[in-house]
Structures are given as C-alpha cells and as structure tokens.
Protein backbone atom coordinates (compact mmCIF):
# COMPACT_ATOMS: atom_id res chain seq x y z
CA UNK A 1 63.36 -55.46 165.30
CA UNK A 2 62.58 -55.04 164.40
CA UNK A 3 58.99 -52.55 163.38
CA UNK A 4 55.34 -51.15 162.86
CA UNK A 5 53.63 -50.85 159.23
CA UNK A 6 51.81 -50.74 161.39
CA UNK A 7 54.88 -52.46 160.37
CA UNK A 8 57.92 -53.26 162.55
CA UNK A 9 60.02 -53.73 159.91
CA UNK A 10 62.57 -55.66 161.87
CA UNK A 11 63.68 -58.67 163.01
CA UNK A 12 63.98 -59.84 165.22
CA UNK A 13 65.53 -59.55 164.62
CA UNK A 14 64.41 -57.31 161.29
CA UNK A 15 61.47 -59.23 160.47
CA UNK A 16 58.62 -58.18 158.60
CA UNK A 17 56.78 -59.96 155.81
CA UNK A 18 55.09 -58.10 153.23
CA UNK A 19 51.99 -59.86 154.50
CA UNK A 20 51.66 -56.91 157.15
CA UNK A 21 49.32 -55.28 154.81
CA UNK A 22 46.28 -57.38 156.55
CA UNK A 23 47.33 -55.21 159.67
CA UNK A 24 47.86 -51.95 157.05
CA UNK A 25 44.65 -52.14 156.08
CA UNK A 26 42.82 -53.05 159.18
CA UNK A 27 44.84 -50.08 160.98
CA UNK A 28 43.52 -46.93 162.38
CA UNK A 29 43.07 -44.10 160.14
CA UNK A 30 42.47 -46.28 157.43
CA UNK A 31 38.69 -46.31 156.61
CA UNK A 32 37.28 -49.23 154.70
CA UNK A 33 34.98 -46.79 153.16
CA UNK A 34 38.05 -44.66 152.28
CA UNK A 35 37.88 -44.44 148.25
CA UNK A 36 41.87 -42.45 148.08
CA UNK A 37 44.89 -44.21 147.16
CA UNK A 38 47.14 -44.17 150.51
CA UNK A 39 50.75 -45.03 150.25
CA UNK A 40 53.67 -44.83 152.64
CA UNK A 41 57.45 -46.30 152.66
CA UNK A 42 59.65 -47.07 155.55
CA UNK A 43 63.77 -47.74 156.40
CA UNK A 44 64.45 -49.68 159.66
CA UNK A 45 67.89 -49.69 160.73
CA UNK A 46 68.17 -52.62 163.19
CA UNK A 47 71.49 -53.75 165.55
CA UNK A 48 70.87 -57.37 167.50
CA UNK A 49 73.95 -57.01 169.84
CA UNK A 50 76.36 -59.80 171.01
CA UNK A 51 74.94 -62.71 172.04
CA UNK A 52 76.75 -65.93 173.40
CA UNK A 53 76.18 -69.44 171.80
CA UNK A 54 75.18 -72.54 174.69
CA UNK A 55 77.81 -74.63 173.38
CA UNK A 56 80.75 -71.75 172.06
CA UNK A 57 81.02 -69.32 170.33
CA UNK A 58 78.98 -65.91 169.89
CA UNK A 59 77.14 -63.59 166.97
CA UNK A 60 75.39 -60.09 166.39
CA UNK A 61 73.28 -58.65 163.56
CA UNK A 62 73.13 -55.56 161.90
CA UNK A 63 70.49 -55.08 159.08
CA UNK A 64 68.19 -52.63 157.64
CA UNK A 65 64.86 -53.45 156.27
CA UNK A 66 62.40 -50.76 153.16
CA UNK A 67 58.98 -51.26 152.93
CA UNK A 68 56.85 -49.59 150.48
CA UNK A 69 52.49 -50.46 149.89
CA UNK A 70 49.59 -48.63 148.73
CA UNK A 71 46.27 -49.25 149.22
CA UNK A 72 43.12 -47.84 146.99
CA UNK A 73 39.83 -48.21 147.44
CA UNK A 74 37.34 -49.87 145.09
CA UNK A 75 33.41 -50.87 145.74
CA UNK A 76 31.52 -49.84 148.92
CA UNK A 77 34.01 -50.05 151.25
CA UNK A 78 36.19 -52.53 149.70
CA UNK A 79 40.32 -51.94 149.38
CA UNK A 80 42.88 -53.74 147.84
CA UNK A 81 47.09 -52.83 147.46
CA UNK A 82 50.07 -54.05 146.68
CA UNK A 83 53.22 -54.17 148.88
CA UNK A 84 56.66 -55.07 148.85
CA UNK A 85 59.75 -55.65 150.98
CA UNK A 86 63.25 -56.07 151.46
CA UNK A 87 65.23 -56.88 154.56
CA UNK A 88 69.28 -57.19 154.54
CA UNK A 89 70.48 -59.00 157.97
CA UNK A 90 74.58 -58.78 158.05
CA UNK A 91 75.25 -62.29 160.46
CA UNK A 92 78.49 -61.57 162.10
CA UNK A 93 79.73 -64.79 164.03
CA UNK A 94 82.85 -65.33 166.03
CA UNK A 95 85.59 -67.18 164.21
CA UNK A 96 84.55 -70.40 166.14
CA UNK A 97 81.44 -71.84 167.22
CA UNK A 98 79.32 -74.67 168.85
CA UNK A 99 78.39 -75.25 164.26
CA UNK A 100 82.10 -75.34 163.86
CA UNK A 101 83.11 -72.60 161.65
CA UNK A 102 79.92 -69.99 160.81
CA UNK A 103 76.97 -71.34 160.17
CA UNK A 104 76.14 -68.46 157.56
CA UNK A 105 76.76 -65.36 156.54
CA UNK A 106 74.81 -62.36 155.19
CA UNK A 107 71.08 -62.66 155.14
CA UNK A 108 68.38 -61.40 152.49
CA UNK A 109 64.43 -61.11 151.85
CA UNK A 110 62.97 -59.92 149.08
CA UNK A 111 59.01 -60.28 148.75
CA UNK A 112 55.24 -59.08 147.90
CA UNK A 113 51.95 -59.08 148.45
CA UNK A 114 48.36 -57.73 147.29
CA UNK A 115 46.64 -57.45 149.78
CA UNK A 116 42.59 -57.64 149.63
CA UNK A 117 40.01 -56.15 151.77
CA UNK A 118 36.11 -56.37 151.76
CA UNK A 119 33.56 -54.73 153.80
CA UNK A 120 30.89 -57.06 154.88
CA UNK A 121 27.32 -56.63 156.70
CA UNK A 122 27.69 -55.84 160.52
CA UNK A 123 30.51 -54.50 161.04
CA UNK A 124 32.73 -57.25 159.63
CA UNK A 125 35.92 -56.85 157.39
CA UNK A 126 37.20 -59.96 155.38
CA UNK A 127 41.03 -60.05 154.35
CA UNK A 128 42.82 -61.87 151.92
CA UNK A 129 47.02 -61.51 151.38
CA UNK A 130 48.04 -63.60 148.74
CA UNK A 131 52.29 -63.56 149.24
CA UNK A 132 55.41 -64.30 147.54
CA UNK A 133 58.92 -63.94 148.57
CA UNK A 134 62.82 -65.48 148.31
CA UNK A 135 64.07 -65.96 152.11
CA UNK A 136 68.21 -66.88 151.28
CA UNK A 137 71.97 -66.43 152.21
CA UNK A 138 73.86 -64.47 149.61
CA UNK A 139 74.95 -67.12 147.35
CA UNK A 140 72.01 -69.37 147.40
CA UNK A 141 69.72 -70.41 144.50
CA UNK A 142 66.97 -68.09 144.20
CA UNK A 143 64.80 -70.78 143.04
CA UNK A 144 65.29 -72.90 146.30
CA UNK A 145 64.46 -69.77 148.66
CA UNK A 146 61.42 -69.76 147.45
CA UNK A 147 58.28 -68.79 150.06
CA UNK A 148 54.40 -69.30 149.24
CA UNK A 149 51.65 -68.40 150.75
CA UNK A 150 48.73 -66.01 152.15
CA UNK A 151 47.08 -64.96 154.64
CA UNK A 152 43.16 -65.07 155.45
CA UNK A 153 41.55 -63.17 158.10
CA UNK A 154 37.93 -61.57 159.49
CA UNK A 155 37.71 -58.94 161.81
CA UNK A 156 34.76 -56.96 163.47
CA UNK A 157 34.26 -53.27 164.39
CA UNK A 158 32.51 -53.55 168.11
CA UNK A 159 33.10 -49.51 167.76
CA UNK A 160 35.43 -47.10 165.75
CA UNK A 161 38.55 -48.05 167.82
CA UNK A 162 37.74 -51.46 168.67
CA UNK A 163 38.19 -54.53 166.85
CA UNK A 164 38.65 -57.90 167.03
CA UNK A 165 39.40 -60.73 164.56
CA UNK A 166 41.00 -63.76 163.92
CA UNK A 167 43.06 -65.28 161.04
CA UNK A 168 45.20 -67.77 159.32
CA UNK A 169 48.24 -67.65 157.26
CA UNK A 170 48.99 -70.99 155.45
CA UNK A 171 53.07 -70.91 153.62
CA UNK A 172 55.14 -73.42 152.13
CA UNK A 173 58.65 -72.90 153.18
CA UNK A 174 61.41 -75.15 152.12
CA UNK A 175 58.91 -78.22 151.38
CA UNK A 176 57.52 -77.63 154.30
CA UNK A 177 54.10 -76.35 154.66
CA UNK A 178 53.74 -74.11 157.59
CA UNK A 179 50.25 -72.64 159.22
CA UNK A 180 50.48 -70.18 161.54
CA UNK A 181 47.48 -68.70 163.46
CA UNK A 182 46.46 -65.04 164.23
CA UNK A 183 45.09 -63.15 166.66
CA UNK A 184 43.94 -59.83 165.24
CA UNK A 185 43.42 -56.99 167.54
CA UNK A 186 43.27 -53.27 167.56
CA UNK A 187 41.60 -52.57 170.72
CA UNK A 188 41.37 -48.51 172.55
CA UNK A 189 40.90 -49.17 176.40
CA UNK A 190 40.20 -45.95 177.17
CA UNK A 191 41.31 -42.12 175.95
CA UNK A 192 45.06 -43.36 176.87
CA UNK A 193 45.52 -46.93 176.78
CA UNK A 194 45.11 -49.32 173.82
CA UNK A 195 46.20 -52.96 172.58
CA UNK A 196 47.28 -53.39 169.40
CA UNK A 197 49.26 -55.96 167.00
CA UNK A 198 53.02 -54.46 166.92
CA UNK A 199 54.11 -56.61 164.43
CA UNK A 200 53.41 -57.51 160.86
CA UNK A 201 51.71 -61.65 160.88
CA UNK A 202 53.89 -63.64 157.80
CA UNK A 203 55.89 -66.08 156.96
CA UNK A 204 58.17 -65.49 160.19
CA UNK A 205 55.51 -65.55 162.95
CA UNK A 206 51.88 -64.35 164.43
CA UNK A 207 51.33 -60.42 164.66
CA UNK A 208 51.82 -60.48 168.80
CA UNK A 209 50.32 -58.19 171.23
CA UNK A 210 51.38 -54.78 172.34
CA UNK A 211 49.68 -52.16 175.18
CA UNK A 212 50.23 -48.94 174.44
CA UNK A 213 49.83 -45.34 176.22
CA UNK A 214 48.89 -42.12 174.22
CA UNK A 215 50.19 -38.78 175.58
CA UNK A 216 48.49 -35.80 175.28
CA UNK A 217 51.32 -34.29 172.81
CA UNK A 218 50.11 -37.44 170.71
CA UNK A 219 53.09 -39.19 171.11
CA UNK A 220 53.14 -43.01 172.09
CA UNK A 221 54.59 -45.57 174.19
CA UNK A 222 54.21 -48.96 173.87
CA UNK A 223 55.50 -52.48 175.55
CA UNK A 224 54.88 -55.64 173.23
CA UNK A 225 55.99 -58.81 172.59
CA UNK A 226 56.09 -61.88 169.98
CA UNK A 227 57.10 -64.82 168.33
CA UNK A 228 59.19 -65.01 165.28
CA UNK A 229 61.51 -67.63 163.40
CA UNK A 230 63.25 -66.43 160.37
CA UNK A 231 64.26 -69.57 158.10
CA UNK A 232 66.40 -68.99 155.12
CA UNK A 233 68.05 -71.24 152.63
CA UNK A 234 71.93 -71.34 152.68
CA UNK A 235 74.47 -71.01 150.32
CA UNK A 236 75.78 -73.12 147.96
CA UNK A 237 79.49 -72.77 148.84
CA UNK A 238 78.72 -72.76 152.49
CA UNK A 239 79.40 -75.25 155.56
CA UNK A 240 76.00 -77.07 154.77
CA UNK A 241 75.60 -76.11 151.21
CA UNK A 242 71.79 -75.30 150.23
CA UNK A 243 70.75 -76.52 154.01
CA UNK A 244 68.55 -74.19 155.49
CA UNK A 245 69.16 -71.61 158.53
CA UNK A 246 66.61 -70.68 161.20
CA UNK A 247 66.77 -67.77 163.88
CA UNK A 248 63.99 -68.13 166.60
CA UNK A 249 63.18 -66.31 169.59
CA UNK A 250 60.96 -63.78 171.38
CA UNK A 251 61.20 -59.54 170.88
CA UNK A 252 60.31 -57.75 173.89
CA UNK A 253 60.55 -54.40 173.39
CA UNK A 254 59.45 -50.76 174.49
CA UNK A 255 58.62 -48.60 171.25
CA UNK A 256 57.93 -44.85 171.40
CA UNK A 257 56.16 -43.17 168.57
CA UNK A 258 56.20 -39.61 167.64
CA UNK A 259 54.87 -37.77 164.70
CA UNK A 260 56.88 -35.90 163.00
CA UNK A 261 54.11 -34.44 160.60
CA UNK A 262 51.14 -35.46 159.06
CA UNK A 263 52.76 -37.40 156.43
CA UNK A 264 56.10 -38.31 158.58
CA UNK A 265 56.74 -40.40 161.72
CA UNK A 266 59.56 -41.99 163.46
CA UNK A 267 59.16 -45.18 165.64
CA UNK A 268 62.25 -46.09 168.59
CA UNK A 269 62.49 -49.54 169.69
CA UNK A 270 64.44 -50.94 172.67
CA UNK A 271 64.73 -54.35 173.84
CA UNK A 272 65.70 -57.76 173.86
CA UNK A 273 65.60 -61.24 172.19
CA UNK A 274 65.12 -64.41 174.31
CA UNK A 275 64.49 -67.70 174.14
CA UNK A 276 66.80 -67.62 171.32
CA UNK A 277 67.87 -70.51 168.94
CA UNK A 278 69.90 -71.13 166.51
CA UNK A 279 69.15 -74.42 163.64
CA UNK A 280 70.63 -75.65 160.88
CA UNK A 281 69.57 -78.01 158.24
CA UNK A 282 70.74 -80.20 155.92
CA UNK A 283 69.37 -79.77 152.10
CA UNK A 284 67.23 -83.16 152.74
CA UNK A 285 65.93 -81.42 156.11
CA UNK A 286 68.05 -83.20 158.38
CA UNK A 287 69.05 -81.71 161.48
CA UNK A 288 72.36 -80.75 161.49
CA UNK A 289 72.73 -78.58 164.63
CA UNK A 290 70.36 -76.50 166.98
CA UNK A 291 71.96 -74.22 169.80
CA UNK A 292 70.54 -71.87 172.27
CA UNK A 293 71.49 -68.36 172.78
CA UNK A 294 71.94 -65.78 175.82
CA UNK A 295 68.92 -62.89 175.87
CA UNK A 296 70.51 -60.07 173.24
CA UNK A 297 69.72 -56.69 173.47
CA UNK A 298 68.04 -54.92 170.45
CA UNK A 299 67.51 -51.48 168.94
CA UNK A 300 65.92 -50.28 165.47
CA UNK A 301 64.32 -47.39 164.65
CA UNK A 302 61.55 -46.51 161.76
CA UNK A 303 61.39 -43.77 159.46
CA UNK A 304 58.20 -43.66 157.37
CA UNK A 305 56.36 -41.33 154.89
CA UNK A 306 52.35 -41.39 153.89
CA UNK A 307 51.22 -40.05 151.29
C-alpha cells in the first residue's frame, strides 16, 4: 500500500510518486532552517489479495516499491532535493475474466523529482516539485508511458507541530492533462493524537488524511485513508495493444510505526481496498471495458534508513 516517506510507498495498491518529497520536506523533524544534507531510502513489500471481478473473473497483486531522496539546505531556511522511485506491481489475473483473457500483466514505475522548498515571512513555506516518470506494462514503449508534471503548494506553521496548507499538482498523463488538488496537513492534537497526510500527493492521487496515536515507548498507530488511481500504458503485444490500464479505489488501512533506531524504522500496514475498479483503454482513449471489484485485503510493510 502501500506507504509513508512520510512515504507509503505502496499502492494501493503500491503507490507512491516521487512527488512525496513536498510531504518529505514539510515533515516533522525536518527544519526549514536545517542547513545538513538529510537522506533516507526505503523497500515496501506489498500483497493486494484476491479480489473478485463484478462481471467474472478475479486478480491479486504482489509488488515491491525503493525510494531513495535527499534534501540539503541552501539560503535562510530554504531546501531543495532530489528523489527518485521505482515500484514493480506483479498483476496476477485468473485465466478468464469479465476483459476476456487478462487485461495486463506485470506493472512498472520508474520516476523523479527535485523537489523545492522556500521559507517565507510569517510562518509560511512555499513548495515546488517539478516531476517526471514512465507509468507502463512490461513491453510497452517507454516513450508512450510518459508522465509530466509538478506539484505546487504553501503551507503555514500556526506552531512547531501544526500546519496547514494547501496545494496543486497539475500532470499530463496519456494526453490527458490531469489536476489534482491537495490538502496539506500535519496537525499534533494534543501530546498523543495527531493528523497527518499518510500518503505521498502525485500523479496517482491527493496525499489523504490519517489520525494517529503516539505511545509513550514512541511507537505509533495510525488509521488513514485515500484516493488513488494508478494508470499505466499497456503493452504492445497485449489484448489492447498500447491502450492504457487504470486501477482505482480507496486504501483504508491501520499502520503501526516503530523505531528501530535513530537512523532506522519499520512501518506495518493492514487493510483494505474498496470501491475498486478496473478500466481499460483503447490507444485513441476509447473505453474499452471498466469493471468493479469486491473490497481486497492489503498488507505492506516499510523498511527505511536516514542518514
């Protein structure tokens, strides 16, 4: 599900864009004034179980997504980085379905971003996340997977733990030109409670909201939810060659968070996918099928390193 980079590095379903690094940078811990590089990678393992198709037929996903950024700081109080990403999604339908035969295969992204952060009078932070990435089935033309876009956000500090902004992320996707608004928020309740964006905002969906409880060992629980739609072109050689494949639905999960270290932490996640759907597209962007499936259960887990 997929993960936190804050970064959930799933989806889904595995999805995370590299365009999480607005959240990275707006994320406690991480001082605008900070002037030291600070740099961390991540592995999500992810398992969408078996799901049944409205029509026939049925799928899971296994996948595992790396993410890697660093962020330095330049100015008073200004930051930029670079990150990048790479998510593998292994589609394993049943021999028949309501598509026909399988509607695709194996899944990859590949993508960056440079993330840019300035400090401005007040207590406000403005963010910029230029972003590229390929979104594709194995076997499709690189140059046709193509994603563009970027990300533009403000945010501002009411008190060290409490923030609020807003944002935009503007992407063309397939020759179609997708905007997606934000809701940024990293907000402390109280000495236990907090709400917080789980997930990384990109190409695949707004950042969603999670509330979260602190213990006193410092471990973390969380309950969140959000929106995401992974689209992806298809292959060549495939039922609807270089069409284009789309996975919605809605991640509800429970996450627990425990700190291994200083540098090291692992992340648990638990939960389930609904309001699921299924499209597929021609390579002129003509509908070609769109089927609803049963709420799927979903686990991932995230390993990650600062330095």
């Amino acid at each position: 599900m997929p993960p936190k980079l804050r970064c959930f590095s799933t989806r889904r379903h595995p999805a995370c864009a590299a365009t999480a690094c607005v959240l990275l940078l707006l994320a406690p811990g991480i001082s605008a004034a900070a002037e030291a590089w600070r740099s961390s990678v991540s592995v999500t393992p992810v398992w969408q179980g078996n799901a049944n198709i409205d029509d026939g037929g049925d799928f899971e996903t296994t996948g595992i997504a790396f993410r890697a950024g660093t962020t330095f700081g330049f100015g008073e109080g200004h930051r930029a980085g670079l990150a990048l990403q790479y998510d593998q999604l292994d589609y394993d339908f049943s021999e028949r379905t309501a598509f026909g035969n399988a509607p695709w295969g194996d899944v990859e992204r590949f993508g960056f971003s440079v993330p840019l952060l300035f400090s401005g009078a007040g207590g406000w932070s403005y963010s910029v996340t230029p972003s590229v990435e390929t979104s594709r089935e194995k076997g499709a033309d690189s140059s046709e997977s193509m994603v563009y876009g970027g990300i533009v956000g403000a945010t501002r500090a009411f008190a060290p733990d409490q923030r609020l902004g807003f944002g935009v992320g503007v992407f063309d996707q397939f020759d179609e030109t997708r905007v997606i608004p934000i809701l940024i928020v990293n907000w402390r309740l109280n000495e236990r409670w907090s709400l917080v964006n789980p997930l990384p905002a990109g190409p695949v969906g707004p950042a969603g909201l999670e509330l979260d409880y602190r213990f006193d060992n410092g471990w973390r629980l969380g309950l969140g939810a959000a929106y995401r739609s992974l689209k992806f072109r298809l292959s060549e050689t495939g039922p609807v060659p270089n069409g284009v494949g789309e996975q919605r639905g809605v991640p509800v999960f429970l996450r627990w968070t425990a700190d291994l270290s200083r540098r090291a932490s692992v992340v648990l996640y638990a939960g389930a996918i609904v309001g699921g759907e299924l499209r597929v597209e021609d390579s002129d962007g003509n509908r070609v099928g769109r089927e609803s499936f049963d709420p799927a259960p979903l686990l991932g887990a995230t390993f990650r390193m600062r330095f």
